[in-house]
C-alpha atoms as a PDB file:
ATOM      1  CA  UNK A   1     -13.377 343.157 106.657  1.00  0.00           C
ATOM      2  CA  UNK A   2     -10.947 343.349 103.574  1.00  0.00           C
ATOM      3  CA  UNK A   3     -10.274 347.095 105.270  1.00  0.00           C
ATOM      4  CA  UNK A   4      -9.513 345.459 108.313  1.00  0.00           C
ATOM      5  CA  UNK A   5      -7.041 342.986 106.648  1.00  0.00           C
ATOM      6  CA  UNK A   6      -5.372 345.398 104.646  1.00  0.00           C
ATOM      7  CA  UNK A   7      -4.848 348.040 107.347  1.00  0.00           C
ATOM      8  CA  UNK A   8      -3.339 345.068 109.760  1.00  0.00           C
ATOM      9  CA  UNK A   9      -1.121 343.917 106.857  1.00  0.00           C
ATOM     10  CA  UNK A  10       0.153 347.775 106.583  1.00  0.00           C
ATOM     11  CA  UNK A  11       0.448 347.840 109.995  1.00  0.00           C
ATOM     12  CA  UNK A  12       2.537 344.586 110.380  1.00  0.00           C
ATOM     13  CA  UNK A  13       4.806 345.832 107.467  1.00  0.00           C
ATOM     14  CA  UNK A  14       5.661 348.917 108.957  1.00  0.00           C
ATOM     15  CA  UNK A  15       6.198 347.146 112.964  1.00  0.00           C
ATOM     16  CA  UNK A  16       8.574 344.210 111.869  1.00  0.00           C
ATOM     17  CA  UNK A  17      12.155 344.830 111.178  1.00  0.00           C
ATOM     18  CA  UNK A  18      15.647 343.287 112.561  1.00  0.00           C
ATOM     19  CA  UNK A  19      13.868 343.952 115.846  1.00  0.00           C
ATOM     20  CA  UNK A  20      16.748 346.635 117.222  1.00  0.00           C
ATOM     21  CA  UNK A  21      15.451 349.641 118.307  1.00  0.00           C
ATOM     22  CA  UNK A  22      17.699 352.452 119.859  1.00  0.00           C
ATOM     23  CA  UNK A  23      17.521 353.516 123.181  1.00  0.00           C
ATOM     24  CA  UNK A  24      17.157 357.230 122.106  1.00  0.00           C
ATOM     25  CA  UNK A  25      14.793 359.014 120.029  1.00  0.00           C
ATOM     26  CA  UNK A  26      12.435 356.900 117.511  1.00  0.00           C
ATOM     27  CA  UNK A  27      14.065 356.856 114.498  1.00  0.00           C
ATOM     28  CA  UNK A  28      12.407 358.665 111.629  1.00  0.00           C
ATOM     29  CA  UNK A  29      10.244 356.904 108.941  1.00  0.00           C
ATOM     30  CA  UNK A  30      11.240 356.763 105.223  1.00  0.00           C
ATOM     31  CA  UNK A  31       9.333 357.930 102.188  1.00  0.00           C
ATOM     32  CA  UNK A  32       8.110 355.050 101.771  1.00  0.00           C
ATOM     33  CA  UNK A  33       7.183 353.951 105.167  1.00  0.00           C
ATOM     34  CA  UNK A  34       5.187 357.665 105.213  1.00  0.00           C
ATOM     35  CA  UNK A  35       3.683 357.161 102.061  1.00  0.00           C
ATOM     36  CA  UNK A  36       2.084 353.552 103.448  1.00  0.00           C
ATOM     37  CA  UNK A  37       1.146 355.226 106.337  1.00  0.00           C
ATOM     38  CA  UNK A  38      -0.836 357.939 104.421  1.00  0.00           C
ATOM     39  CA  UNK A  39      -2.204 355.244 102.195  1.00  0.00           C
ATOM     40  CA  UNK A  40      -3.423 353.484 105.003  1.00  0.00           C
ATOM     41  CA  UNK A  41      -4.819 356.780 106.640  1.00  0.00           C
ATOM     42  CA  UNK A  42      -6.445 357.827 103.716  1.00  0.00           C
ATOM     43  CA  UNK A  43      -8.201 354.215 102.971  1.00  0.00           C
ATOM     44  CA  UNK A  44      -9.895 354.209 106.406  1.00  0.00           C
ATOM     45  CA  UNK A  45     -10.460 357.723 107.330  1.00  0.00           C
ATOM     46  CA  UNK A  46     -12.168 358.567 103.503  1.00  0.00           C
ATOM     47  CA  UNK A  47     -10.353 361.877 103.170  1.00  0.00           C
ATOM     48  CA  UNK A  48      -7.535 363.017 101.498  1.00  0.00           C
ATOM     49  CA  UNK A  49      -5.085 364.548 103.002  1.00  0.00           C
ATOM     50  CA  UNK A  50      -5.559 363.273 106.907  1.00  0.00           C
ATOM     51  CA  UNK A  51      -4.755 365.763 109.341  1.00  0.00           C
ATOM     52  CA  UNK A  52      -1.194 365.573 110.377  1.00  0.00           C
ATOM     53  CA  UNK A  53      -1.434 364.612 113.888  1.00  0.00           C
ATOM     54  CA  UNK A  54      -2.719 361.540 112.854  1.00  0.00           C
ATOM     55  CA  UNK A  55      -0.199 360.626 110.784  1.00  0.00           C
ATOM     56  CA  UNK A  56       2.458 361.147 113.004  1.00  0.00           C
ATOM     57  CA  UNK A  57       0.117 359.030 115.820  1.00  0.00           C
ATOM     58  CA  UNK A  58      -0.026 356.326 113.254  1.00  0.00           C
ATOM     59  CA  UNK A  59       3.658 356.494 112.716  1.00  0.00           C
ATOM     60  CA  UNK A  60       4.660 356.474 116.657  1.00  0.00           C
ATOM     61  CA  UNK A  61       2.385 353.129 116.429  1.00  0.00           C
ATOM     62  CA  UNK A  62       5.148 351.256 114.790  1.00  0.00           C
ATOM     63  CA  UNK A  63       8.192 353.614 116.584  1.00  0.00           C
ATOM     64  CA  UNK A  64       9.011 355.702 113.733  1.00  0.00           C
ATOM     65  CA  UNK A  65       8.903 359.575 113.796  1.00  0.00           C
ATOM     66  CA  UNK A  66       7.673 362.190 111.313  1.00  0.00           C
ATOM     67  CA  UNK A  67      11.161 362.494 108.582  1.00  0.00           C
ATOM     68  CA  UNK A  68      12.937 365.862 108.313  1.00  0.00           C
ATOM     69  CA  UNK A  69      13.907 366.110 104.777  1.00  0.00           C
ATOM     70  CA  UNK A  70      17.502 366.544 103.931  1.00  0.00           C
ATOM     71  CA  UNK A  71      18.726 370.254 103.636  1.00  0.00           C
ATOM     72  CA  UNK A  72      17.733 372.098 100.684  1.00  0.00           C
ATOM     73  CA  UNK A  73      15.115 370.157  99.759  1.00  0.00           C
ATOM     74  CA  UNK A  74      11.060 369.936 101.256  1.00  0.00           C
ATOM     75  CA  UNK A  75       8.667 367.216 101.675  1.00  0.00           C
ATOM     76  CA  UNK A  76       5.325 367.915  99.631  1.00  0.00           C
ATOM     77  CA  UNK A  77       2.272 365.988  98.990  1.00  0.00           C
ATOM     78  CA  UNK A  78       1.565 365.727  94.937  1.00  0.00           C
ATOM     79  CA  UNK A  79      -1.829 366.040  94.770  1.00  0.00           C
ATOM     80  CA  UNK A  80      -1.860 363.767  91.519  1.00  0.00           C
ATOM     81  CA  UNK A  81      -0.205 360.793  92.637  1.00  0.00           C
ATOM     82  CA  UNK A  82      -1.447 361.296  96.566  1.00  0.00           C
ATOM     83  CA  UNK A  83       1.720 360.533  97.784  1.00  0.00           C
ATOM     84  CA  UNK A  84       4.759 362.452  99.544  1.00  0.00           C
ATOM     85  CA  UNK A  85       7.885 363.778  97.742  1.00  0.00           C
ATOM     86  CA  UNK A  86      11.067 365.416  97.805  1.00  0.00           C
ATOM     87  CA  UNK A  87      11.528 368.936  95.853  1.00  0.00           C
ATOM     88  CA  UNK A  88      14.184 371.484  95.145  1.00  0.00           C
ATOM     89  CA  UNK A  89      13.600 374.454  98.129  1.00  0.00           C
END
């Protein structure tokens, strides 16, 4: 049940927002919009990293798109902190 909660809170927190949404392509999600959603993934599916399909699935849920990282840099996942950053290419 408290699963249940906390993934509809996640979800909630990641769907509201001034309510605009652009009549082109999804916008993409920030760092720390991914790093919710891979929280969230991670808490319900038991494994760590999910596979990256879902996480774009669970992104396209609340209209966002997978981020490109700005040039010269990559996005990573620290396998300490289980979370998604930006390094130097």
């Amino acid at each position: 049940m408290k699963l249940l909660f906390l993934t509809g809170l996640v979800v909630f927190g990641l769907t509201s927002g001034c309510g605009l949404k652009n009549a082109g392509a999804e916008p993409a999600a920030s760092l720390d919009e991914l790093n919710r959603a891979l929280t969230v993934l991670t808490m319900h599916s038991g494994a760590f990293p999910p596979a990256t399909n879902e996480l774009a699935a669970f992104l396209k849920m609340s209209g966002k798109s997978m981020p490109q990282p700005p040039p010269g840099k990559r996005l990573v996942l620290d396998p300490n902190t289980h979370q998604f950053v930006l390094l130097e290419q």
